[in-house]
C-alpha atoms as a PDB file:
ATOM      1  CA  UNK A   1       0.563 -15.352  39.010  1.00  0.00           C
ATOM      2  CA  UNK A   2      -3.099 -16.216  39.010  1.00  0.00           C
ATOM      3  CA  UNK A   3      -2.796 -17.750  42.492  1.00  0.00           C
ATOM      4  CA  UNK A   4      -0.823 -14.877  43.942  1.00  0.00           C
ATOM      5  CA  UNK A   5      -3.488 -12.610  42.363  1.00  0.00           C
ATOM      6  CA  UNK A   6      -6.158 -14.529  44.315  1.00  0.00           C
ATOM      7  CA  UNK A   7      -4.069 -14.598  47.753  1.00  0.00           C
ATOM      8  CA  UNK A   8      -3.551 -11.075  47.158  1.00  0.00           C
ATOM      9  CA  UNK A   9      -7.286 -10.511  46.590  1.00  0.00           C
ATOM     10  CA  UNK A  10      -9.000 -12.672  49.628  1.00  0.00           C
ATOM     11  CA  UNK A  11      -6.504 -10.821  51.672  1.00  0.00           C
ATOM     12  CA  UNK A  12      -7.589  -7.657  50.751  1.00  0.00           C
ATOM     13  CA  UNK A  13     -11.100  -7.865  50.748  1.00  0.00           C
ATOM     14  CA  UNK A  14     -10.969 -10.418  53.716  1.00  0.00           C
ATOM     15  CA  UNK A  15     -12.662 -12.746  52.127  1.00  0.00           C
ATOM     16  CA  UNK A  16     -12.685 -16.744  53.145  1.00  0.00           C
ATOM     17  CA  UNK A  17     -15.211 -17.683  49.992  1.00  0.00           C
ATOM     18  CA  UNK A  18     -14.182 -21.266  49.345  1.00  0.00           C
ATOM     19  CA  UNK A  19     -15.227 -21.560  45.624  1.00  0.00           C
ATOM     20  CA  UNK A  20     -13.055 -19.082  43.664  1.00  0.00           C
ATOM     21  CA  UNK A  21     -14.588 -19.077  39.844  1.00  0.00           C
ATOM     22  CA  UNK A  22     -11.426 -19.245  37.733  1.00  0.00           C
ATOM     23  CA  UNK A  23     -11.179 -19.297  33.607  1.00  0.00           C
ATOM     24  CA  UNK A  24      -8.418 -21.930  33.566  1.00  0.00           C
ATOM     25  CA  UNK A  25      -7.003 -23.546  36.863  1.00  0.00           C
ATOM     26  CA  UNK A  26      -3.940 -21.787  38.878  1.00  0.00           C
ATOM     27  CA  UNK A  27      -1.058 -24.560  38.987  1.00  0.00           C
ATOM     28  CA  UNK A  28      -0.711 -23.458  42.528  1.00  0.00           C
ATOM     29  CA  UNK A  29      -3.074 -24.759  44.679  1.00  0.00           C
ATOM     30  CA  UNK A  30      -5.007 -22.678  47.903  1.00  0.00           C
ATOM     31  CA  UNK A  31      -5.377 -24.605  51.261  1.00  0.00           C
ATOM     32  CA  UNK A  32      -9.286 -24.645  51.757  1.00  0.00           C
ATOM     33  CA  UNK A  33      -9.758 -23.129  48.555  1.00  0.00           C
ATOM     34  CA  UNK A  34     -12.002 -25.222  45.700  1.00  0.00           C
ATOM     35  CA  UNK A  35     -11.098 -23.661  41.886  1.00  0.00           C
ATOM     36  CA  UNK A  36     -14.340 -23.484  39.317  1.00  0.00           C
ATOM     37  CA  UNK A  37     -14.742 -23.111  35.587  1.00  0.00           C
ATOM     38  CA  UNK A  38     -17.853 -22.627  34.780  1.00  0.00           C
ATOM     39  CA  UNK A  39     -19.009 -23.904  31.041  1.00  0.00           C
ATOM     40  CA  UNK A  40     -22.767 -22.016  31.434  1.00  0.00           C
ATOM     41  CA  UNK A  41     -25.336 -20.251  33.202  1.00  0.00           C
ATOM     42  CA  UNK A  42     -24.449 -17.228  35.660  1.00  0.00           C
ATOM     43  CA  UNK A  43     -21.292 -18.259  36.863  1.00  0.00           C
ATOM     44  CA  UNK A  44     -19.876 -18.522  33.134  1.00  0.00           C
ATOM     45  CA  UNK A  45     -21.447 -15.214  32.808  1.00  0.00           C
ATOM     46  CA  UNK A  46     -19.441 -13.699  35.792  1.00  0.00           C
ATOM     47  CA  UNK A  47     -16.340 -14.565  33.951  1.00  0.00           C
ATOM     48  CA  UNK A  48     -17.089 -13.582  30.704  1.00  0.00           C
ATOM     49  CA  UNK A  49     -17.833 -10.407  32.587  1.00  0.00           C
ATOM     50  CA  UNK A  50     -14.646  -9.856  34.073  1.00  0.00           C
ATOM     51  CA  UNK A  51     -12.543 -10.863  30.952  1.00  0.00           C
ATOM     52  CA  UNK A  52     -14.106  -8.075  29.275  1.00  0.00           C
ATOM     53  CA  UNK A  53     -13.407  -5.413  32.179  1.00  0.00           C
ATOM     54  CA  UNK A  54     -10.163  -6.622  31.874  1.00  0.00           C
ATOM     55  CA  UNK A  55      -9.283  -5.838  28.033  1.00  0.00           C
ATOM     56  CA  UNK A  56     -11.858  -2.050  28.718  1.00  0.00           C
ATOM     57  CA  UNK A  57      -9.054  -1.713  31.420  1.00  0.00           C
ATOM     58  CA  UNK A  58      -6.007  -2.690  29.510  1.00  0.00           C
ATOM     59  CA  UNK A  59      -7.319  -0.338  26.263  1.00  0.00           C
ATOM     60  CA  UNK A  60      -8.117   2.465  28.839  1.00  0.00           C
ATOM     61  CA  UNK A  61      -4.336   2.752  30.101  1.00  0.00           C
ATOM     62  CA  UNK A  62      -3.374   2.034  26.409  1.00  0.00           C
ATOM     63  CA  UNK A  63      -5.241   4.949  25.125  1.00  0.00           C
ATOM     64  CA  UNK A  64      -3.714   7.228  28.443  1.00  0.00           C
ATOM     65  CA  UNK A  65      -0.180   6.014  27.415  1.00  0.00           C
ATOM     66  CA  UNK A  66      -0.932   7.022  23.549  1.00  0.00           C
ATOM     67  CA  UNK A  67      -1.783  10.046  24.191  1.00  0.00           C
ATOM     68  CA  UNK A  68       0.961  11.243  26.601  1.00  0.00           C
ATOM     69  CA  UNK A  69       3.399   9.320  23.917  1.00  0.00           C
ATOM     70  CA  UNK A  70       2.882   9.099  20.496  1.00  0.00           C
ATOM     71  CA  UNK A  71       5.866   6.729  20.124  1.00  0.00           C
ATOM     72  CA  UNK A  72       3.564   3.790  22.045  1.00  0.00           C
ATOM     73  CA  UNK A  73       1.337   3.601  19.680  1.00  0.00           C
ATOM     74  CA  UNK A  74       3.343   3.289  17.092  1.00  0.00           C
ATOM     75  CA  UNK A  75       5.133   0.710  18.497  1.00  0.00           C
ATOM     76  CA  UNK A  76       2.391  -1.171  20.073  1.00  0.00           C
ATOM     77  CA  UNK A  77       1.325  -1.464  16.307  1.00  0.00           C
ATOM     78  CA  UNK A  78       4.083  -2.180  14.502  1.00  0.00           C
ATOM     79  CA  UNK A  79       4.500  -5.009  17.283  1.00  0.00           C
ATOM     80  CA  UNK A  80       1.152  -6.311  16.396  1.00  0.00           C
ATOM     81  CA  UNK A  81       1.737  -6.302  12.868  1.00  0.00           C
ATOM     82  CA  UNK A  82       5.632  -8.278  13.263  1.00  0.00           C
ATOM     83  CA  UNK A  83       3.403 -10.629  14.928  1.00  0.00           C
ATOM     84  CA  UNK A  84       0.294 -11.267  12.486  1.00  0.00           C
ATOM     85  CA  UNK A  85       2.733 -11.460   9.452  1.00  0.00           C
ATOM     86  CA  UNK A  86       5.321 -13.386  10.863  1.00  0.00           C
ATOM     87  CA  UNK A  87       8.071 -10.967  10.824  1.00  0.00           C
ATOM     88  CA  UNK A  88      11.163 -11.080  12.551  1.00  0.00           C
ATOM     89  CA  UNK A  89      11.566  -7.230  13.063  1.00  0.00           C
ATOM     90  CA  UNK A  90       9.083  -4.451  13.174  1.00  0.00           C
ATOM     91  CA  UNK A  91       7.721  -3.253   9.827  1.00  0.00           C
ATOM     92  CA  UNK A  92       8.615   0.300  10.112  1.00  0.00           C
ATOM     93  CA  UNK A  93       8.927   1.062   6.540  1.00  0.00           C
ATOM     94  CA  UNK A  94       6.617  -0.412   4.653  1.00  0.00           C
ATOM     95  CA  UNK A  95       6.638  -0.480   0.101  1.00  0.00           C
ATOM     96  CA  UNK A  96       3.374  -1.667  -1.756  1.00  0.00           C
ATOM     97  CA  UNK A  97       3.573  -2.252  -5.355  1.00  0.00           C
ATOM     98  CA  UNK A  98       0.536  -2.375  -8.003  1.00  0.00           C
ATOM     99  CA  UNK A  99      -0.181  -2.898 -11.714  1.00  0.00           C
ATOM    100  CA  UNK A 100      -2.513  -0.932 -14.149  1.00  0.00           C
ATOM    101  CA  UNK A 101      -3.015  -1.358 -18.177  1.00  0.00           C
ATOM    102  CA  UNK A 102      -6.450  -1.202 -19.899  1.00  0.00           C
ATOM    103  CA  UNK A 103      -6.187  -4.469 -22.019  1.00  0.00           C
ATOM    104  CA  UNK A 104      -2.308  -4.048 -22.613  1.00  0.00           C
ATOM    105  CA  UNK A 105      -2.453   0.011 -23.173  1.00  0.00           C
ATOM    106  CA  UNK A 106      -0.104   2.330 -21.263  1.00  0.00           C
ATOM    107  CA  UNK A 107       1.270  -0.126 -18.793  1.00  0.00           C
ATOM    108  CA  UNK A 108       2.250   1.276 -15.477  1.00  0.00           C
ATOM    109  CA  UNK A 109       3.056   0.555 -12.192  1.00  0.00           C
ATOM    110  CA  UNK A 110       3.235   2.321  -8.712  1.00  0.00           C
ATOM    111  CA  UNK A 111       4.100   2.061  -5.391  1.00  0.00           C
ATOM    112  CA  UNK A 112       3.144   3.681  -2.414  1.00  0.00           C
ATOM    113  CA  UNK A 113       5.023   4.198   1.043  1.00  0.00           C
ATOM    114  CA  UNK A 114       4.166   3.713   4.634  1.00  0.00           C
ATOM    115  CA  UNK A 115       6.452   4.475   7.505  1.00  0.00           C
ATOM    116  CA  UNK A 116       5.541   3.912  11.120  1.00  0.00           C
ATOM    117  CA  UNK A 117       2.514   2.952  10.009  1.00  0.00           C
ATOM    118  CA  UNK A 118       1.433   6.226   8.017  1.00  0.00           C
ATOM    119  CA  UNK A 119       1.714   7.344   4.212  1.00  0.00           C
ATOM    120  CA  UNK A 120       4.786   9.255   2.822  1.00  0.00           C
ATOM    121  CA  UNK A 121       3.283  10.500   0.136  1.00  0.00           C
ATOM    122  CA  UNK A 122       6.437  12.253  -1.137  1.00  0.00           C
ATOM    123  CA  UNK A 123       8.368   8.606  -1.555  1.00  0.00           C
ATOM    124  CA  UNK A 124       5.598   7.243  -3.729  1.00  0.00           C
ATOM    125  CA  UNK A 125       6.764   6.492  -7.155  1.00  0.00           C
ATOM    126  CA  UNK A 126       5.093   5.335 -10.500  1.00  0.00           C
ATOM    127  CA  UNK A 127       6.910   2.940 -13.383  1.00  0.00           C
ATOM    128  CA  UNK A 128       6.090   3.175 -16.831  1.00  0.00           C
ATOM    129  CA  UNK A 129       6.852  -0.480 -18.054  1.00  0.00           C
ATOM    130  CA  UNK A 130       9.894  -1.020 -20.402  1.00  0.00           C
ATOM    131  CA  UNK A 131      10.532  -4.880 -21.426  1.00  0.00           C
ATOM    132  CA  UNK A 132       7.011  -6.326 -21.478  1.00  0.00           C
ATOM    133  CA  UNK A 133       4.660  -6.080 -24.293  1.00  0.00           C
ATOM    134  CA  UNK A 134       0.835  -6.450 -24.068  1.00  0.00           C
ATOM    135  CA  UNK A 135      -1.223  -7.512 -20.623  1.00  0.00           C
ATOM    136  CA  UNK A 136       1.110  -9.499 -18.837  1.00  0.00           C
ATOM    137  CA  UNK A 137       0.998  -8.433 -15.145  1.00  0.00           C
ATOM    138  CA  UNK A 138       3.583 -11.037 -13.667  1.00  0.00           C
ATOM    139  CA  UNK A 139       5.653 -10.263 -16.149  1.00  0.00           C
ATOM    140  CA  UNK A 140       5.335  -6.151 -15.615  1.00  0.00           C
ATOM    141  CA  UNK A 141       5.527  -7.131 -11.767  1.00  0.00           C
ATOM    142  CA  UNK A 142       8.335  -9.145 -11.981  1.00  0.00           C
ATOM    143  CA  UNK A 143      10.258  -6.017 -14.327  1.00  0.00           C
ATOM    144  CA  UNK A 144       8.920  -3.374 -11.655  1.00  0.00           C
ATOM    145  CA  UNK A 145      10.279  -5.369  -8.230  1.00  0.00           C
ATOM    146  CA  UNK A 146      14.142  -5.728  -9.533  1.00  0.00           C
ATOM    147  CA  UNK A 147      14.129  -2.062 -11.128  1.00  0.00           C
ATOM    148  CA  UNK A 148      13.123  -0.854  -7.783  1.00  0.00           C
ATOM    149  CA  UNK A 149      15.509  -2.298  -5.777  1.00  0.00           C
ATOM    150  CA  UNK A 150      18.493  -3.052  -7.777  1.00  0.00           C
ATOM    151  CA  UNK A 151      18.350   1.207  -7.775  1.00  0.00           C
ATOM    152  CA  UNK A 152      18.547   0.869  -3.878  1.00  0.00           C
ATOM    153  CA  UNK A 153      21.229  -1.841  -3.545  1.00  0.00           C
ATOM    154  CA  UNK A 154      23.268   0.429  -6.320  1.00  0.00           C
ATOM    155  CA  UNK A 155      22.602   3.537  -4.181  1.00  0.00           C
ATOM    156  CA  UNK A 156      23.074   1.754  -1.129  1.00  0.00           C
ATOM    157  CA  UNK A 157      19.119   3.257   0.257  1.00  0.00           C
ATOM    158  CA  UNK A 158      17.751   1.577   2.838  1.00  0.00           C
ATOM    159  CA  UNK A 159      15.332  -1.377   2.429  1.00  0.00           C
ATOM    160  CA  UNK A 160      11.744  -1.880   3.388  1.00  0.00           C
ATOM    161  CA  UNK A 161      11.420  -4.161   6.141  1.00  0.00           C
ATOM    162  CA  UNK A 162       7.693  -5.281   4.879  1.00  0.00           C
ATOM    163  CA  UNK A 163       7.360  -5.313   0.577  1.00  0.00           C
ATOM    164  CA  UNK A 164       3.582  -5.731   0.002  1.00  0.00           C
ATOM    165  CA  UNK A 165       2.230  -6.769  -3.404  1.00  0.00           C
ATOM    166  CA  UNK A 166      -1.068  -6.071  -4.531  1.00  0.00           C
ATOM    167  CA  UNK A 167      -2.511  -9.321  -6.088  1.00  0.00           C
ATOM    168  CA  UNK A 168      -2.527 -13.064  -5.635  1.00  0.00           C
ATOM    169  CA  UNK A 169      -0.022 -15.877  -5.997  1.00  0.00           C
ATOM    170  CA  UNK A 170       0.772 -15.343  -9.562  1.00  0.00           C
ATOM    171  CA  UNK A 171       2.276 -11.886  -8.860  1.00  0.00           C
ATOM    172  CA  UNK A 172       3.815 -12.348  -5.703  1.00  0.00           C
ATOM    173  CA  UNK A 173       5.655 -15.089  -7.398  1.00  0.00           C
ATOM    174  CA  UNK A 174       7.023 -12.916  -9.576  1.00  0.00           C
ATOM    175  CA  UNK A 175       8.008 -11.060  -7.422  1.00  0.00           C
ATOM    176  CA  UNK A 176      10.165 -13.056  -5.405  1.00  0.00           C
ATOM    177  CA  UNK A 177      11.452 -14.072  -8.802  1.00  0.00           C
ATOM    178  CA  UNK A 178      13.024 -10.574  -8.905  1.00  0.00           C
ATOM    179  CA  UNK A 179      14.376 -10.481  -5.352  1.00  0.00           C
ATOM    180  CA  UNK A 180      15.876 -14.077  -5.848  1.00  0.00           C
ATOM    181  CA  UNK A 181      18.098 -12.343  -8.687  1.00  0.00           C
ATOM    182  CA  UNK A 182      18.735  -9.504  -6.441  1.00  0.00           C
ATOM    183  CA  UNK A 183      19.773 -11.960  -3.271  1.00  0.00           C
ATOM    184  CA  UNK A 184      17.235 -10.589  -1.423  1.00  0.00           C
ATOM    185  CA  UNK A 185      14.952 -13.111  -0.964  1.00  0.00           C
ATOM    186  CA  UNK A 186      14.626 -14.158   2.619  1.00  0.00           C
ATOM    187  CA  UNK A 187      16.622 -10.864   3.638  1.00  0.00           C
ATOM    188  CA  UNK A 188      13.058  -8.816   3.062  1.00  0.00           C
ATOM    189  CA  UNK A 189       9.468 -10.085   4.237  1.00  0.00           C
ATOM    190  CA  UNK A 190       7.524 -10.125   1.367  1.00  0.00           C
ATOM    191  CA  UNK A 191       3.392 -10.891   1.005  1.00  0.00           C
ATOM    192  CA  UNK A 192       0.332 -10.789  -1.102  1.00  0.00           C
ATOM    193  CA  UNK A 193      -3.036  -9.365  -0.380  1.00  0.00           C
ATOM    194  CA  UNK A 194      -6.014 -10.191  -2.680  1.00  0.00           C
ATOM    195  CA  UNK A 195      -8.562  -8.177  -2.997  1.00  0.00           C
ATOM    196  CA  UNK A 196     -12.000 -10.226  -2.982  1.00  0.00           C
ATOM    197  CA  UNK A 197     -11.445 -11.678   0.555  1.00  0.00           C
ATOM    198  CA  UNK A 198      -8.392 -10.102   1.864  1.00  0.00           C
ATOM    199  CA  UNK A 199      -6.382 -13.221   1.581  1.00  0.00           C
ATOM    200  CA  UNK A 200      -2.678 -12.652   3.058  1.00  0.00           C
ATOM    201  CA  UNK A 201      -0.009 -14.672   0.951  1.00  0.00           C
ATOM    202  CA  UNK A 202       3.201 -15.724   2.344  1.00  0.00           C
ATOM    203  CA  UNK A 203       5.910 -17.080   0.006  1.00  0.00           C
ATOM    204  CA  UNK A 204       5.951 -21.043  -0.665  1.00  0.00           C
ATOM    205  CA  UNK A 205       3.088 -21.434   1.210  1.00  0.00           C
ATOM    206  CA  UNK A 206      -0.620 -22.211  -0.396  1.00  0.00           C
ATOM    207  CA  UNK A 207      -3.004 -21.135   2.446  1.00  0.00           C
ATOM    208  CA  UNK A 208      -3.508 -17.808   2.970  1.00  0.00           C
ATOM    209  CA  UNK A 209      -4.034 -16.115   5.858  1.00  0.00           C
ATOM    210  CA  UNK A 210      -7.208 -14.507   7.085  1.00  0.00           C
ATOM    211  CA  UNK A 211      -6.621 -11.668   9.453  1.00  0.00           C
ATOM    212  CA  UNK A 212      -8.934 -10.244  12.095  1.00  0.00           C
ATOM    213  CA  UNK A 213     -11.262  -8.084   9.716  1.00  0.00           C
ATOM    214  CA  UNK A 214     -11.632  -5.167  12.945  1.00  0.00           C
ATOM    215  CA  UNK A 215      -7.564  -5.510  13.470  1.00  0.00           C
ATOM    216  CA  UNK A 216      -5.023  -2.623  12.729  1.00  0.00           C
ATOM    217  CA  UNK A 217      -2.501  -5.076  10.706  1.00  0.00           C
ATOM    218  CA  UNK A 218      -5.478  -5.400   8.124  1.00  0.00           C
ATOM    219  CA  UNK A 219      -6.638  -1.726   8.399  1.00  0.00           C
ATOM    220  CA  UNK A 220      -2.848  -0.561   7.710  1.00  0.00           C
ATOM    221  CA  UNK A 221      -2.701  -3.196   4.604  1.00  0.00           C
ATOM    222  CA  UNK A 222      -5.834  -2.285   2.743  1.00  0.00           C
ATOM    223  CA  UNK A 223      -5.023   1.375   3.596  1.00  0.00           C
ATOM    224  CA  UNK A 224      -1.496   0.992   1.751  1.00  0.00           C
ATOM    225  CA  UNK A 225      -2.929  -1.129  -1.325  1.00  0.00           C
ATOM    226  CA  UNK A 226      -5.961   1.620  -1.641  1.00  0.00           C
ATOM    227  CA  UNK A 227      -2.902   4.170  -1.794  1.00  0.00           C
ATOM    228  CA  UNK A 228      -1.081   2.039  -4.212  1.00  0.00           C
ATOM    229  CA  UNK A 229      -4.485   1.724  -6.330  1.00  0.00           C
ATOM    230  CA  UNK A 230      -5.369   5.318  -6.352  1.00  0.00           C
ATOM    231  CA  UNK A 231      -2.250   6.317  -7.307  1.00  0.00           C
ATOM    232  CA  UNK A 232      -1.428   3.902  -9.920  1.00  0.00           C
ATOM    233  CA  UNK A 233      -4.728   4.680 -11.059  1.00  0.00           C
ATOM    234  CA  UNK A 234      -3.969   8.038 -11.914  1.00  0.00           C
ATOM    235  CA  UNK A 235      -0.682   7.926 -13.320  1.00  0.00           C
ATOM    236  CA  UNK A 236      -2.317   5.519 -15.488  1.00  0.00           C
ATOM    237  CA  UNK A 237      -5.028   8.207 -16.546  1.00  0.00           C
ATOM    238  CA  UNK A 238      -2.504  11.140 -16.986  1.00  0.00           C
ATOM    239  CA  UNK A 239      -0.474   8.812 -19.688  1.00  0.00           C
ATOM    240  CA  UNK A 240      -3.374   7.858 -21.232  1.00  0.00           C
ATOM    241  CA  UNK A 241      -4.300  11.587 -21.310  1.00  0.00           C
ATOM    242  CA  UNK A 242      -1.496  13.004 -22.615  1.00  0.00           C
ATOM    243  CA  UNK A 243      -1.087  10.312 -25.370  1.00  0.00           C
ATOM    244  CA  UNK A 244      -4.201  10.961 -26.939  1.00  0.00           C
ATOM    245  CA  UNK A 245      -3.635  15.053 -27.056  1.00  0.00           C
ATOM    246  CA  UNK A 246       0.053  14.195 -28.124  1.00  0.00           C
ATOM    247  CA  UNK A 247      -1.359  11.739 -30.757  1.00  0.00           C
ATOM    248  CA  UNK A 248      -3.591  14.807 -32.065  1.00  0.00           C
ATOM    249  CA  UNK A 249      -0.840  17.474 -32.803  1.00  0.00           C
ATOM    250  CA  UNK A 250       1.396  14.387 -34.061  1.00  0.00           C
ATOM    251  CA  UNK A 251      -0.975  13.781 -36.683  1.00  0.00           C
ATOM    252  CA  UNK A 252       0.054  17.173 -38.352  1.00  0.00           C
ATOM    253  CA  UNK A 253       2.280  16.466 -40.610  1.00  0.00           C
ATOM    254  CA  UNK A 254       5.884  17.845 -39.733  1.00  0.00           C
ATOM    255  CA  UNK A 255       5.085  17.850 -36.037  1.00  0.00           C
ATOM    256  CA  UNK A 256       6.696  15.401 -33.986  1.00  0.00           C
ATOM    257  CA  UNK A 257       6.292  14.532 -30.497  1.00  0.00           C
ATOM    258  CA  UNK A 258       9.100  16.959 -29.135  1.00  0.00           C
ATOM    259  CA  UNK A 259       7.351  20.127 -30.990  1.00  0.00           C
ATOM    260  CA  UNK A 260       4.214  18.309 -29.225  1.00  0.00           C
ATOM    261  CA  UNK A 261       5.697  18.367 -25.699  1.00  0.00           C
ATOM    262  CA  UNK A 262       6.882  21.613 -26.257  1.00  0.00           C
ATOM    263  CA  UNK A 263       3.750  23.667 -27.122  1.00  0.00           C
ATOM    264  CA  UNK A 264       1.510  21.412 -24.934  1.00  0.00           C
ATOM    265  CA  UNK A 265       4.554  22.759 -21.697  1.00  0.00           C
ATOM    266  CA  UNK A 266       3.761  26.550 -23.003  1.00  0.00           C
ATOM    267  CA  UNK A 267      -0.183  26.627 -23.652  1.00  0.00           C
ATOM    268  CA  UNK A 268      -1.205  23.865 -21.058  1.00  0.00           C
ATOM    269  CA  UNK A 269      -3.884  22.517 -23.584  1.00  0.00           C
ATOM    270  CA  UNK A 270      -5.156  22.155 -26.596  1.00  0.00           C
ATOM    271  CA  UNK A 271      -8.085  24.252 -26.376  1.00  0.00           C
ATOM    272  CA  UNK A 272      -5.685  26.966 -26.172  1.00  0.00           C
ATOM    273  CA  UNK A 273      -2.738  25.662 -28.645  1.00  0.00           C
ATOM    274  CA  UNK A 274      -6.180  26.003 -31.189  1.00  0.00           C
ATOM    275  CA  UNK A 275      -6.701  29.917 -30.445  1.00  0.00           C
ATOM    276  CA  UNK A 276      -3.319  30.603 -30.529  1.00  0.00           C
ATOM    277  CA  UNK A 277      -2.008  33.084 -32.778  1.00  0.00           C
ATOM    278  CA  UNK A 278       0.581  32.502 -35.600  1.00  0.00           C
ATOM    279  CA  UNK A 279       3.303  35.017 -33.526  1.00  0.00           C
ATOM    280  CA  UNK A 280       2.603  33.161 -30.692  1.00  0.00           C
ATOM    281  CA  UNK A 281       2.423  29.464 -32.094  1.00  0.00           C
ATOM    282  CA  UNK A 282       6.130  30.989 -34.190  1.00  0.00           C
ATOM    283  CA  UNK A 283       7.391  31.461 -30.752  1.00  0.00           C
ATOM    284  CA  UNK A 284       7.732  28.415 -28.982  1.00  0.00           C
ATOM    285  CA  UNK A 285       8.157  26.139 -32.143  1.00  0.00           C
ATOM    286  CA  UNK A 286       9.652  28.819 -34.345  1.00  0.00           C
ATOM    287  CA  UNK A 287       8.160  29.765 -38.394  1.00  0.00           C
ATOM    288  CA  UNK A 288       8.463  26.717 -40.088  1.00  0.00           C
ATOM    289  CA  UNK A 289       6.461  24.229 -37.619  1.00  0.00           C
ATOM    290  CA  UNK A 290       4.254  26.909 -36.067  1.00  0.00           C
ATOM    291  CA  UNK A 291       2.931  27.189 -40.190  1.00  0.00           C
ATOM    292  CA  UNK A 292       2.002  23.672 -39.917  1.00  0.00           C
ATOM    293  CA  UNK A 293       0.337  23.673 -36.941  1.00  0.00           C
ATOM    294  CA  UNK A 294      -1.349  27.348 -37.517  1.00  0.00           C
ATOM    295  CA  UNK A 295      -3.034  25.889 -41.000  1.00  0.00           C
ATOM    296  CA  UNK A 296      -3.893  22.921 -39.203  1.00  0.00           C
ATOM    297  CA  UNK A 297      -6.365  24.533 -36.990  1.00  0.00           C
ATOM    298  CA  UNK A 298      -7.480  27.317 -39.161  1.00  0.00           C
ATOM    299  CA  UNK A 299      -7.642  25.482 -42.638  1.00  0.00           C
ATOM    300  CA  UNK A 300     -10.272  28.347 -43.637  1.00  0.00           C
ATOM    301  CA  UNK A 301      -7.197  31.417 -43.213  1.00  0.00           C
ATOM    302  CA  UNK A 302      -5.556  29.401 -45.721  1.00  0.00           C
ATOM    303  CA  UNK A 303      -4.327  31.759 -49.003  1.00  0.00           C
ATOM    304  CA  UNK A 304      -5.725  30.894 -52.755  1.00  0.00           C
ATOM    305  CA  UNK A 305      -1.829  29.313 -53.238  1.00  0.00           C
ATOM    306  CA  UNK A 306      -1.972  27.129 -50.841  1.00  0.00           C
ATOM    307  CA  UNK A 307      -5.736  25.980 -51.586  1.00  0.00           C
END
């Protein structure tokens, strides 16, 4: 192709130059023609030169074609990413999945969602771990990967072509623990992204992979583990949250977490659970409990029988 390219140019421009400065050698040689690859000074500069009008011209029809159809992007993406993670189909539909516990407390986990290349926020979901006790994220990772898609194999939902988890080897390992009990393993790509330096970790393998730092594949990955983060992040905060106001009206004696629940659903707080009235208090958690929790807050209304 090179050679035709150069026929085709001397041709056009009439020219009968006989050095032609090349960046790698045609296999097709040019009667009266002498190929040249220059390793420095001006000549090397001319072809650095026109490599890089090249890839402005190549971007400049890419950018045309985006914006007359959405659709090429999209796909010139996903492309690029079944290439740099060493897929075998286009990762359309993307799942991340991250841990969060405060030294073993409220354990959670969440995923977030990416499909042609963009969050579905509505498909996030959040885990509140069942079967693991204290800080044991491989463990809580390992729990959160098969209840997550043993629900999808049992309502026959489609899976993700790309499952991304948010840690090192350890968790990725357990992982693929969970997807080897599921006979999925190998069916689904699966990786690991660290966060320090961005490693990429493929399964069985001990090198990670670096990826272009400027490249989309990376920019989509960190952009669906900071979902994943944030969003973990505050689940995590919201169950920490509503333990410790929970723990507060459970501490009245006779209250228990379902009259909790259900005056914290009605009032919204407990700033205003404390300046309800009796009638009020009476009517969510009827007479009996709403004495409890009325005293409770306003020890100094007790009567002399009850002091």
């Amino acid at each position: 192709m090179l050679a035709i390219a150069i026929l085709e140019l001397r041709l056009r421009y009439h020219s009968n130059a006989k050095e032609v400065l090349v960046s790698q050698l045609p296999d097709t040689e040019i009667a009266g023609v002498n190929y040249v690859v220059p390793k420095i000074g001006d000549k090397k500069h001319l072809i650095e030169l026109s490599l890089k009008n090249l890839f402005y011209y190549i971007r400049e029809q890419e950018t045309k074609q985006e914006k007359l159809d959405p659709e090429f992007k999209i796909d010139r993406v996903m492309n690029l990413m079944m290439t740099d993670l060493r897929m075998k189909e286009q990762p359309r539909y993307i799942e991340c999945f991250d841990n969060s516990n405060i030294q073993g407390a409220f354990p959670v986990a969440a995923m977030s969602v990416f499909k042609n290349g963009k969050a579905a926020k509505s498909d996030y979901r959040h885990f509140n771990i069942k079967t693991v006790e204290g800080p044991n994220d491989f463990a809580s990772m390992e729990e959160v990967i098969f209840r997550r898609y043993s629900r999808l194999l049992e309502e026959q939902l489609p899976l993700p072509q790309l499952i991304v988890i948010d840690g090192g080897k350890g968790q990725l390992s357990s992982a693929i623990e969970s997807l080897k009990k599921l006979n999925l393993y190998g069916k689904v790509t699966i990786i690991g992204i660290a966060k320090k330096l961005e490693e990429i970790y493929f399964p069985n393998d001990s090198v990670p992979l670096y990826l272009d730092k400027k490249g989309e594949t990376l920019r989509i990955l960190q952009q669906i583990r900071d979902e994943v983060h944030r969003f973990g992040i505050t689940h995590h905060r919201n169950r920490r949250s509503k333990s410790m106001t929970t723990s507060e009206l459970s501490d009245i004696k006779g209250i228990g977490e379902q009259n909790a629940t259900s005056l914290l659903r009605h009032f919204r707080s407990l700033k205003r659970i404390r300046e309800a009235s009796f009638q009020d208090l009476e009517n969510v958690i009827g007479n009996a409990k709403a004495d409890l929790v009325y005293k409770f807050y306003h020890p100094e209304e007790m009567d002399d029988s009850d002091k």
